[in-house]
C-alpha atoms as a PDB file:
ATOM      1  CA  UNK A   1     177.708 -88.826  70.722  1.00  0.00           C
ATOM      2  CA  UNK A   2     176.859 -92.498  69.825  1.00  0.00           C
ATOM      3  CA  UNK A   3     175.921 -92.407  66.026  1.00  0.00           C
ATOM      4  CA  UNK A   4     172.581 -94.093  65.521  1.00  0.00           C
ATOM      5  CA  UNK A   5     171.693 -96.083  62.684  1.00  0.00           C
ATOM      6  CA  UNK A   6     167.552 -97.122  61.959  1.00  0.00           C
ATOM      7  CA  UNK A   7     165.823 -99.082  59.422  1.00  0.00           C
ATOM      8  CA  UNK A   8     162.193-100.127  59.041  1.00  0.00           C
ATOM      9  CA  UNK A   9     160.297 -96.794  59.034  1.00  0.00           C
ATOM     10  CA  UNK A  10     156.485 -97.977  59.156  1.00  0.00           C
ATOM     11  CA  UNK A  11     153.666 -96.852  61.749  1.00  0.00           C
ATOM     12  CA  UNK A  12     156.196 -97.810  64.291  1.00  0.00           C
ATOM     13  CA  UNK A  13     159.270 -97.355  63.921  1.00  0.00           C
ATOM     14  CA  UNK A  14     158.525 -93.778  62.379  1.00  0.00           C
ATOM     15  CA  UNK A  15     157.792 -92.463  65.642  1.00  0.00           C
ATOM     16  CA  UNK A  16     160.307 -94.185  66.786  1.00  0.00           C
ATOM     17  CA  UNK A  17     163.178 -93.159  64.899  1.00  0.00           C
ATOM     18  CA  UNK A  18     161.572 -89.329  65.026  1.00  0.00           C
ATOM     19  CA  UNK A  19     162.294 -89.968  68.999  1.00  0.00           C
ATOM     20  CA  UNK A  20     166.176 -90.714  68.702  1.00  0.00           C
ATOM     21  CA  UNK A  21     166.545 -87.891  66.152  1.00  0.00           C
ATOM     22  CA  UNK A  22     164.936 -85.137  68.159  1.00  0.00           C
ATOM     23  CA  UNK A  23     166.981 -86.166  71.534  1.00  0.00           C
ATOM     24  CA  UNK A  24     170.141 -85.314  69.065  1.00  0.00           C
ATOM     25  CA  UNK A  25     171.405 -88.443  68.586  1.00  0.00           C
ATOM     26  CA  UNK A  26     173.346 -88.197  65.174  1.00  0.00           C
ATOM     27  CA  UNK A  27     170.954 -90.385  63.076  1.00  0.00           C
ATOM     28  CA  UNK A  28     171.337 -92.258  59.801  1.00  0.00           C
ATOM     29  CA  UNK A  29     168.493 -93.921  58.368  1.00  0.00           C
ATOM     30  CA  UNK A  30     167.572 -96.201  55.552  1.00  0.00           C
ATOM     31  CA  UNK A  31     164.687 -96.980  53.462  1.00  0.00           C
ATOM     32  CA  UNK A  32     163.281 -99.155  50.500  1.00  0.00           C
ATOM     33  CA  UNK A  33     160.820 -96.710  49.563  1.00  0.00           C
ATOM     34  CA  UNK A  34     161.908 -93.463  49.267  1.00  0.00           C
ATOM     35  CA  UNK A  35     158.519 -92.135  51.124  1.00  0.00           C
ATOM     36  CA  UNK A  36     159.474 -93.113  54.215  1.00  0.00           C
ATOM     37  CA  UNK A  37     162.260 -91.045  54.560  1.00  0.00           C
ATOM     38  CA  UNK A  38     159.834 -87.655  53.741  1.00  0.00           C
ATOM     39  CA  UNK A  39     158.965 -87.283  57.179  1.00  0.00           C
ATOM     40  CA  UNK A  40     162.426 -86.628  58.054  1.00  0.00           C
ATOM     41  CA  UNK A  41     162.921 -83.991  55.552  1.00  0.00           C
ATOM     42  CA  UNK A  42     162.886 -81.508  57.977  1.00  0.00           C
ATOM     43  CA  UNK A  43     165.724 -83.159  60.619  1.00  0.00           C
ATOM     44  CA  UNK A  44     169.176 -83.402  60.583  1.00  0.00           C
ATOM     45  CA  UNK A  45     169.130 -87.295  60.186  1.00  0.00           C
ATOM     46  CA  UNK A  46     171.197 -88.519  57.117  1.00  0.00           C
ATOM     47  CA  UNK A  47     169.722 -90.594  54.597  1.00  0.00           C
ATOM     48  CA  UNK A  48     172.406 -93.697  53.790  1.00  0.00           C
ATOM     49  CA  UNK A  49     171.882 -95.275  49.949  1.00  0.00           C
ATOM     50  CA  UNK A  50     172.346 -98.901  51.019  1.00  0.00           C
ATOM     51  CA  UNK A  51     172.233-101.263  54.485  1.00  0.00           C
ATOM     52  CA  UNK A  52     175.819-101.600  54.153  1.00  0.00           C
ATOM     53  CA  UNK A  53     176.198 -97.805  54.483  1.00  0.00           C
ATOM     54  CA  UNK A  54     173.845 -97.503  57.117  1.00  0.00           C
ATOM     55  CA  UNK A  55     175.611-100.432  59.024  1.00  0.00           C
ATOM     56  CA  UNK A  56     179.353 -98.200  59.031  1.00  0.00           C
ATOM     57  CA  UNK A  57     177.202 -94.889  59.862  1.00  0.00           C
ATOM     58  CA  UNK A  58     176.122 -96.661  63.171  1.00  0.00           C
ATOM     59  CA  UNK A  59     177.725 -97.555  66.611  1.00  0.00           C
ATOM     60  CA  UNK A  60     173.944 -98.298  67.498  1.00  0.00           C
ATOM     61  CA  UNK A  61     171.617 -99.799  64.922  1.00  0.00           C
ATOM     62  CA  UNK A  62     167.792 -99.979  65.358  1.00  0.00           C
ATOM     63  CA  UNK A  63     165.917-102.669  63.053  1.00  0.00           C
ATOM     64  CA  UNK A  64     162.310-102.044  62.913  1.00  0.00           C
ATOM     65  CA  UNK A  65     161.116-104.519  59.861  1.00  0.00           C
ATOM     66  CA  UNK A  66     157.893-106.700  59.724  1.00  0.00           C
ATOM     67  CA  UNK A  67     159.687-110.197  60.544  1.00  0.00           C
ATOM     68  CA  UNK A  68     162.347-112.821  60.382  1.00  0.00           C
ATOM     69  CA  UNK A  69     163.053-112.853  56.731  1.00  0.00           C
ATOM     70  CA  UNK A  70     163.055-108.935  57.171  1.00  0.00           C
ATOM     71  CA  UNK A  71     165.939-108.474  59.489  1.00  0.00           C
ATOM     72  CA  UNK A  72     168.260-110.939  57.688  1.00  0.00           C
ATOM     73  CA  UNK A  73     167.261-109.633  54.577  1.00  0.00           C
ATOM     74  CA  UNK A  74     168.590-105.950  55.959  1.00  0.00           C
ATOM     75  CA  UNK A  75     170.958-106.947  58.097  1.00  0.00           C
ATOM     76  CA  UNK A  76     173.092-110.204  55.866  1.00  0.00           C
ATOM     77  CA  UNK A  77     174.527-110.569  52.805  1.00  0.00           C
ATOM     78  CA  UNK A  78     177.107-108.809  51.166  1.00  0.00           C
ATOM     79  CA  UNK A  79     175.405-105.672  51.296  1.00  0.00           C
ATOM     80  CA  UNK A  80     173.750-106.081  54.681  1.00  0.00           C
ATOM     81  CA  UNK A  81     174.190-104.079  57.284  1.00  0.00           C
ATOM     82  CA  UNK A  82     176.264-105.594  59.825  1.00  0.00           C
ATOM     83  CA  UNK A  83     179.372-106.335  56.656  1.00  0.00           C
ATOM     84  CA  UNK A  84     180.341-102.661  57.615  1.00  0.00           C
ATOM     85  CA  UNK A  85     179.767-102.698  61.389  1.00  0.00           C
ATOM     86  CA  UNK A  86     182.848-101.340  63.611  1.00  0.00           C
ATOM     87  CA  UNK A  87     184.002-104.430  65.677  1.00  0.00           C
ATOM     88  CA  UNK A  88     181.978-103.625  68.229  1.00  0.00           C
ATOM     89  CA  UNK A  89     178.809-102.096  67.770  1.00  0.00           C
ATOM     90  CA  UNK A  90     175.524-102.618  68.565  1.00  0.00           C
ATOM     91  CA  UNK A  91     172.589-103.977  67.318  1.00  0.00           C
ATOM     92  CA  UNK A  92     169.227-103.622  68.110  1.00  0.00           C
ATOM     93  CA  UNK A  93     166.112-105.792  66.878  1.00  0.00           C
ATOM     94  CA  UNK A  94     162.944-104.146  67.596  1.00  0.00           C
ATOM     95  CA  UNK A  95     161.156-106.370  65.490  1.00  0.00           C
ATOM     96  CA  UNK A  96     159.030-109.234  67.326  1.00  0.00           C
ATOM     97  CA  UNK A  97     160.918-112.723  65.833  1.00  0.00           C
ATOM     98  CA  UNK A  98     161.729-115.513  66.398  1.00  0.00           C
ATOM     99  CA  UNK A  99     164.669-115.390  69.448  1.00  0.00           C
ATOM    100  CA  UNK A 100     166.987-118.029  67.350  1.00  0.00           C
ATOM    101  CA  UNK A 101     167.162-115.383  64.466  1.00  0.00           C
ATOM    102  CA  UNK A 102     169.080-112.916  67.216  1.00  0.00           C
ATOM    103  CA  UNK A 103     170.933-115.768  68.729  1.00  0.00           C
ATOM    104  CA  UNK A 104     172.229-116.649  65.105  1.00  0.00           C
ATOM    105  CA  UNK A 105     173.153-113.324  64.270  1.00  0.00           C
ATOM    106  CA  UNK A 106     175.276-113.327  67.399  1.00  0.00           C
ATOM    107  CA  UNK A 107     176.687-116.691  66.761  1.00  0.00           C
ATOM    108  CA  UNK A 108     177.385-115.680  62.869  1.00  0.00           C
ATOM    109  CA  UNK A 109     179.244-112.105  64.055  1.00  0.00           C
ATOM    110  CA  UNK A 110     180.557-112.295  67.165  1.00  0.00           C
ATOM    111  CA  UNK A 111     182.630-109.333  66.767  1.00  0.00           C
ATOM    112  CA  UNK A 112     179.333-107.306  67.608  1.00  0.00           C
ATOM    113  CA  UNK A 113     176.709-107.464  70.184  1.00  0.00           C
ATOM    114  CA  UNK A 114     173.236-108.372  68.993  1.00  0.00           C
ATOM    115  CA  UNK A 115     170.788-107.118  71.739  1.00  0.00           C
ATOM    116  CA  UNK A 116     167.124-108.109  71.211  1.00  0.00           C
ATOM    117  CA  UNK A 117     164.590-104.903  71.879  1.00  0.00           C
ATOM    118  CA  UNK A 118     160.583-105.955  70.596  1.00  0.00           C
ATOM    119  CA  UNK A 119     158.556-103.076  71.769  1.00  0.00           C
ATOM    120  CA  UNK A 120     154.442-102.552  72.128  1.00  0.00           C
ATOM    121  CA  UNK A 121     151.911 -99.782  72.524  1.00  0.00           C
ATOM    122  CA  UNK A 122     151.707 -98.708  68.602  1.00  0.00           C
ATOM    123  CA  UNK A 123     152.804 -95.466  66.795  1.00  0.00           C
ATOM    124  CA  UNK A 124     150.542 -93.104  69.438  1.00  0.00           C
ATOM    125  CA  UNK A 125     152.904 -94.699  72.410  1.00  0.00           C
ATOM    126  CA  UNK A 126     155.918 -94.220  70.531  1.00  0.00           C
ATOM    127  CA  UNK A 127     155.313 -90.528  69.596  1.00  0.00           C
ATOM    128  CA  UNK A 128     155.261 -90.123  73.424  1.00  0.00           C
ATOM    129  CA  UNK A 129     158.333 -91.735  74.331  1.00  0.00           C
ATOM    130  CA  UNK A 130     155.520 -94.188  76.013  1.00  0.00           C
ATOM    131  CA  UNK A 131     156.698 -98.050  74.938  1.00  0.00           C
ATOM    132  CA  UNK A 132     156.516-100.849  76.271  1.00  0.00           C
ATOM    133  CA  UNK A 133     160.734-101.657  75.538  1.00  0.00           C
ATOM    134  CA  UNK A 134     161.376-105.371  76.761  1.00  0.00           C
ATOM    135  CA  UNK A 135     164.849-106.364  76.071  1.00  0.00           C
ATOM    136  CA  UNK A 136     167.374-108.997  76.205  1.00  0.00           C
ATOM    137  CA  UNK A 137     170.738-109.490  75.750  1.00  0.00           C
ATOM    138  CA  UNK A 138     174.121-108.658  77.771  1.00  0.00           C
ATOM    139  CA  UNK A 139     173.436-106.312  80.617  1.00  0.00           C
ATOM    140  CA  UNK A 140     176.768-104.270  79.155  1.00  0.00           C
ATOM    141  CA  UNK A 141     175.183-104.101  75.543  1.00  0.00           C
ATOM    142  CA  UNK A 142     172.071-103.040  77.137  1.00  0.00           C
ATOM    143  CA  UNK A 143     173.294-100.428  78.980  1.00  0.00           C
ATOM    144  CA  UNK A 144     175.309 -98.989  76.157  1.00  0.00           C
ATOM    145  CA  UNK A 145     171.889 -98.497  74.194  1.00  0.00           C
ATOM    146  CA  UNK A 146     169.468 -98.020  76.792  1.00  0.00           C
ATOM    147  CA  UNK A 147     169.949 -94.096  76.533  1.00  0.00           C
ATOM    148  CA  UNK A 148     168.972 -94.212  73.215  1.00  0.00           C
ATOM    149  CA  UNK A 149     166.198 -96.625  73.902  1.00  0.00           C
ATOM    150  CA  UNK A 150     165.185 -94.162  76.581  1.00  0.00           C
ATOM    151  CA  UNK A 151     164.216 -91.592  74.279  1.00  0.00           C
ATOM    152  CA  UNK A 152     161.260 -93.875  72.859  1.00  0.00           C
ATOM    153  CA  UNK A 153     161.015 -96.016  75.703  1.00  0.00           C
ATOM    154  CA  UNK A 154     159.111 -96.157  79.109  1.00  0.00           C
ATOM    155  CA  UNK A 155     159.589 -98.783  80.665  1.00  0.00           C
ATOM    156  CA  UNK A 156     162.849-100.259  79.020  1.00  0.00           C
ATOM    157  CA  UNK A 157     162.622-103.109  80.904  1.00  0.00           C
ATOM    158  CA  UNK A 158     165.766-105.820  80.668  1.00  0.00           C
ATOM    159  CA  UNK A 159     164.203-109.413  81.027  1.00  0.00           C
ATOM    160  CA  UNK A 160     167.256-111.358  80.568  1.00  0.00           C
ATOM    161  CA  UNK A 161     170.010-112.689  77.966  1.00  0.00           C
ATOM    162  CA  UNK A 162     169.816-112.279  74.403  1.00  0.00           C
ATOM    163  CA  UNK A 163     166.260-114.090  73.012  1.00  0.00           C
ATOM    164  CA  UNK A 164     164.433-113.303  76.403  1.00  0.00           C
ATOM    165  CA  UNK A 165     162.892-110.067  74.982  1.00  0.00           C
ATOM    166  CA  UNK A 166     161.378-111.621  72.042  1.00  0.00           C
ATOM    167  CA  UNK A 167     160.452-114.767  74.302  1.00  0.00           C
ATOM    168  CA  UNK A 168     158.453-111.809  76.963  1.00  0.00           C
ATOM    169  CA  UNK A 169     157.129-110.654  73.591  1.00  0.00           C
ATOM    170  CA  UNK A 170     155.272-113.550  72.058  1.00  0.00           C
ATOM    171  CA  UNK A 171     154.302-114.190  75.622  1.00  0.00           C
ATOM    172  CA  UNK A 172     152.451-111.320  76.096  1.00  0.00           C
ATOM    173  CA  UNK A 173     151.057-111.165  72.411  1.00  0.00           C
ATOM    174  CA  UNK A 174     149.682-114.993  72.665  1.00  0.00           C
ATOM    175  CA  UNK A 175     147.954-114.218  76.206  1.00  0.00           C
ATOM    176  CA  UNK A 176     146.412-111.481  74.498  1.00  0.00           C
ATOM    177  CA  UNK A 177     145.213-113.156  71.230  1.00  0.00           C
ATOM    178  CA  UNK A 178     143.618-115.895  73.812  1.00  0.00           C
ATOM    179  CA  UNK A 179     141.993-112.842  75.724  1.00  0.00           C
ATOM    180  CA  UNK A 180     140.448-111.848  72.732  1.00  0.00           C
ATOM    181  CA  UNK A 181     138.860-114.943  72.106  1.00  0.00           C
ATOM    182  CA  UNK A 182     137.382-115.243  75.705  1.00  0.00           C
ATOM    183  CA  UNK A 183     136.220-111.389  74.988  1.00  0.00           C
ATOM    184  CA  UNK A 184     134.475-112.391  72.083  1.00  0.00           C
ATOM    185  CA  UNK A 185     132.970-115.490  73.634  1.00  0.00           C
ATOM    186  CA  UNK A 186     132.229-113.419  76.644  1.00  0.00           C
ATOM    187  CA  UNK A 187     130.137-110.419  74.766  1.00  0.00           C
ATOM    188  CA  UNK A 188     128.153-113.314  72.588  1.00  0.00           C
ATOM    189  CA  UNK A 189     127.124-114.832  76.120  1.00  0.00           C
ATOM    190  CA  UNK A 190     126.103-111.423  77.352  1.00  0.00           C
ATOM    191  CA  UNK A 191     123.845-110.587  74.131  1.00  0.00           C
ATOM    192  CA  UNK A 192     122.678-114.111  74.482  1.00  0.00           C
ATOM    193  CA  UNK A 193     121.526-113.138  77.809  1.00  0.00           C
ATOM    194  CA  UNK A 194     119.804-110.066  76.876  1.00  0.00           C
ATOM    195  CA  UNK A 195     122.377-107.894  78.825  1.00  0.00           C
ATOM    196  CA  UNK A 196     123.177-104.273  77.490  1.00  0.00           C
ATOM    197  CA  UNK A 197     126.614-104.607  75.957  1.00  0.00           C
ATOM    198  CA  UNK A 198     127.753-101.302  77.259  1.00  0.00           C
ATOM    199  CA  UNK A 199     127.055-102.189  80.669  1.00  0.00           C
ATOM    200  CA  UNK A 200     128.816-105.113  80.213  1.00  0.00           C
ATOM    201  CA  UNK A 201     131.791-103.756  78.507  1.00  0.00           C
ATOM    202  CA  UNK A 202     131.969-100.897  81.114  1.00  0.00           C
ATOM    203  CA  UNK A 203     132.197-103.569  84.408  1.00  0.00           C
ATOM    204  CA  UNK A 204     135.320-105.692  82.368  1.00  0.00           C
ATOM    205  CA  UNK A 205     137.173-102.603  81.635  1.00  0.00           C
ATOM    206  CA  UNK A 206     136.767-102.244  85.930  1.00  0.00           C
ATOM    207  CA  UNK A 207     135.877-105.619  87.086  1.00  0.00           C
ATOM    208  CA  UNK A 208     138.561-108.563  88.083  1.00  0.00           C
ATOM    209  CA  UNK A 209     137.625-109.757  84.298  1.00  0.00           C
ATOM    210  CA  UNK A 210     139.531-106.906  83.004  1.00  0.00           C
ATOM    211  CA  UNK A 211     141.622-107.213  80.068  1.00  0.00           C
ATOM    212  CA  UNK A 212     142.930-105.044  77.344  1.00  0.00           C
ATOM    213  CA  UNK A 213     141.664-107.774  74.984  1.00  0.00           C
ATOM    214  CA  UNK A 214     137.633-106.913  76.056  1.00  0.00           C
ATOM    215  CA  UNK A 215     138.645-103.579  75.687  1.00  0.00           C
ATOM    216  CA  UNK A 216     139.511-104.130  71.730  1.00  0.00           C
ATOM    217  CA  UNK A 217     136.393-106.223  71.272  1.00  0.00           C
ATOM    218  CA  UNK A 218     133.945-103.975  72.886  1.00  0.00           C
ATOM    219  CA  UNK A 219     135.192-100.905  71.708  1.00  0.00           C
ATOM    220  CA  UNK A 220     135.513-102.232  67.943  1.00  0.00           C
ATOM    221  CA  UNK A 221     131.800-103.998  68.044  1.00  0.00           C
ATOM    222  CA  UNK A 222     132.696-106.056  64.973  1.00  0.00           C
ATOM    223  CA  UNK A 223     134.957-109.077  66.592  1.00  0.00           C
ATOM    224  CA  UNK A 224     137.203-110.911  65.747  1.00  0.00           C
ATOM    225  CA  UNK A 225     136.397-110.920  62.067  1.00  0.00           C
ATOM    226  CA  UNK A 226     137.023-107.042  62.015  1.00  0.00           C
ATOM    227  CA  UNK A 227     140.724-108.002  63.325  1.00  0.00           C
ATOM    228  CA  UNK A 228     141.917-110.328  61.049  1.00  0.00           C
ATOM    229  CA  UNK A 229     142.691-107.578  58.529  1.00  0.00           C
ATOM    230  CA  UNK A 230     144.678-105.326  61.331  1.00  0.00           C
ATOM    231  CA  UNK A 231     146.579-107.709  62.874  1.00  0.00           C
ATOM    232  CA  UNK A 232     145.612-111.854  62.511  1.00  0.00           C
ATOM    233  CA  UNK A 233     148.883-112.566  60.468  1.00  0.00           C
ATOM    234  CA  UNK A 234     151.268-111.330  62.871  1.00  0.00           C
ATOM    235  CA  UNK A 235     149.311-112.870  66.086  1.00  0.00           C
ATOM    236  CA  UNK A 236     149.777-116.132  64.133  1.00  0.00           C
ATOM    237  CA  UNK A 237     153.206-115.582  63.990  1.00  0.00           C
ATOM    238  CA  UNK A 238     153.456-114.643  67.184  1.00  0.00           C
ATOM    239  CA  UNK A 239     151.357-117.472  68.730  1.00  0.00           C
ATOM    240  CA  UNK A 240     153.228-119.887  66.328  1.00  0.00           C
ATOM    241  CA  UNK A 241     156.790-118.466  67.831  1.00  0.00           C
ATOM    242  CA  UNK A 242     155.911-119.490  71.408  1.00  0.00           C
ATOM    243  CA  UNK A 243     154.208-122.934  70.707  1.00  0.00           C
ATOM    244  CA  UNK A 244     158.252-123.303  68.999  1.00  0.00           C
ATOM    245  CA  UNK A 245     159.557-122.615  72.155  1.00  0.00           C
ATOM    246  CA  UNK A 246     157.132-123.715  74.864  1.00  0.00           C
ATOM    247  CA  UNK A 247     153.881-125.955  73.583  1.00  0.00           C
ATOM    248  CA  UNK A 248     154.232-128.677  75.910  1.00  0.00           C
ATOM    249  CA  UNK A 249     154.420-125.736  78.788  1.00  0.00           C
ATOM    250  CA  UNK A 250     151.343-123.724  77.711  1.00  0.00           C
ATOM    251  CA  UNK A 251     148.767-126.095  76.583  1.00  0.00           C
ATOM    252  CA  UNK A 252     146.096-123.849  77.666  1.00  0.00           C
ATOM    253  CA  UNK A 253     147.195-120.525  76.529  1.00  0.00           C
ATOM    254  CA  UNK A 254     147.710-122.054  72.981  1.00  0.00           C
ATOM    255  CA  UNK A 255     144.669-123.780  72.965  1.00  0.00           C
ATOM    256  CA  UNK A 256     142.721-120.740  73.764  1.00  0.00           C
ATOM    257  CA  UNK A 257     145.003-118.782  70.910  1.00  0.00           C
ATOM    258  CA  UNK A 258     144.576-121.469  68.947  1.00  0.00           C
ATOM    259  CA  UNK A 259     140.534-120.575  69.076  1.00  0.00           C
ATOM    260  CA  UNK A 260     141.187-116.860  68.314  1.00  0.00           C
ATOM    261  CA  UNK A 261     143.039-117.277  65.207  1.00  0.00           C
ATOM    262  CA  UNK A 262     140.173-119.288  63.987  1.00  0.00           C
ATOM    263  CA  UNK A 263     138.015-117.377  64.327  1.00  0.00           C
ATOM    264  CA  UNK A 264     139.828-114.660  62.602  1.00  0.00           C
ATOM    265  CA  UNK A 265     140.566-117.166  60.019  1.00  0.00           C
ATOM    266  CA  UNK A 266     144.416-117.837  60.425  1.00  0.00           C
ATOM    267  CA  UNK A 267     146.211-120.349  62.089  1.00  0.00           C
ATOM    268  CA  UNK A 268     149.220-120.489  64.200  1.00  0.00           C
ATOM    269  CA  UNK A 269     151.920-120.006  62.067  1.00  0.00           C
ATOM    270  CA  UNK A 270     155.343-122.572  62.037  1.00  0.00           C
ATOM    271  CA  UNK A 271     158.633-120.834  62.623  1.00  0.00           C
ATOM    272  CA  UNK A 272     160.548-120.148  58.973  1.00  0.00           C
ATOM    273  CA  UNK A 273     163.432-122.368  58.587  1.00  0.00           C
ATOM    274  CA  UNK A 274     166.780-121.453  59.864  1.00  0.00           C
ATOM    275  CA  UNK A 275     168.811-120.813  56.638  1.00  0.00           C
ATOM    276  CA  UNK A 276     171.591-122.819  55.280  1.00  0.00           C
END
């Protein structure tokens, strides 16, 4: 069977990697912290002592770190990851980045196939083989992994060439941090009003005005402010990703993100440098 390689072992990409394992897919992972792997204890899945080991355990490798500087970090250098890859093999970025870091890890080792896989729906969704898999990249290095992302996965949706999952990923997480400032506007106006914020919350989770952003603001009751901690830095990445690729395009979406991060007191983060 295809050997399966996975690094980045957080709230996500726990469940995640728990999903490959338990379809039987002969799995190597790697940590930093030596906690992550205790979960696994009880699994067949090997434990590899450095990225570079993990990289020539794996025909398919699953990255599943926080950002940009992340992935290179596992996956470069001369004991990253892809120096031991088989010509050949695959490799999967989970994590939501900027699409040039995939393209330049294609363009830098063109002897394997970089395939880009950002997924959403949290830890619950990936316990249930229930995300939201948007990928990108060549439809024969998709297919070759899509059996393993099918074990996590539903829908694994393929939106186009290498970059276009990440692209379909900041997309959807900017129109969301803008619906979560029109949420928050939209519940102040109703207690303005004197209307009962149940009611209210009750006819957008059912009304055309739904959105999955109204849902997170009425359910929380505390805001945006209450957000910021969970999740503000990486919507300002996210937000700051697409105004890289498409400002001039989305003035409106960006200007309503824009408002959201304020509120949570970020702001739209620049894309990191691409490195020398």
């Amino acid at each position: 069977m295809t050997r399966v390689g996975f690094v980045g072992l957080g709230s996500q990409g726990g469940p995640i990697a728990r999903r490959i394992v338990d379809a039987g897919f002969p799995t190597t992972l790697w940590a930093r912290r030596p906690a992550s792997l205790d979960p696994f204890s009880d699994t067949p899945a090997s434990v590899a002592t450095s990225p570079a080991d993990l990289g020539a355990a794996s025909d398919v490798l699953g990255v599943c770190v926080v950002d940009d500087a992340g992935v290179e970090d596992v996956l470069r250098g001369p004991d990253g990851a892809l120096t031991a890859m088989a010509d050949g093999s695959v490799v999967v970025v989970h994590s939501t980045v900027h699409p040039a870091t995939c393209t330049r890890l294609q363009d830098d080792f063109p002897h394997l196939q970089v395939v880009d896989a950002p997924v959403s729906g949290g830890g619950h969704k990936a316990a249930a083989g229930e995300l939201l898999v948007m990928v990108g990249g060549p439809a024969e290095a998709v297919q070759r992994c899509r059996p393993v992302l099918a074990t996590f996965g539903d829908p694994v949706l393929h939106v186009g060439p290498l970059g276009a999952g990440q692209e379909a990923k900041v997309l959807n997480n900017t129109i969301f941090t803008a619906q979560l400032a029109l949420a928050t506007e939209a519940f102040e106006l109703a207690a303005a009003r004197g209307l009962d914020r149940q009611a209210v919350a009750t006819i957008l989770a059912g009304g055309s005005g739904r959105s999955y952003a109204a849902d997170v603001v009425a359910g929380g009751g505390f805001g945006l402010d209450g957000l910021a901690a969970i999740a503000g830095e990486l919507l300002a990445k996210d937000v700051g990703i697409l105004a890289d690729r498409a400002a001039t395009a989305a003035p409106t979406l960006l200007t309503a993100a824009d408002a959201a991060l304020t509120r949570m007191g970020v702001a739209r983060q620049a894309p990191r440098e691409e490195p020398e």
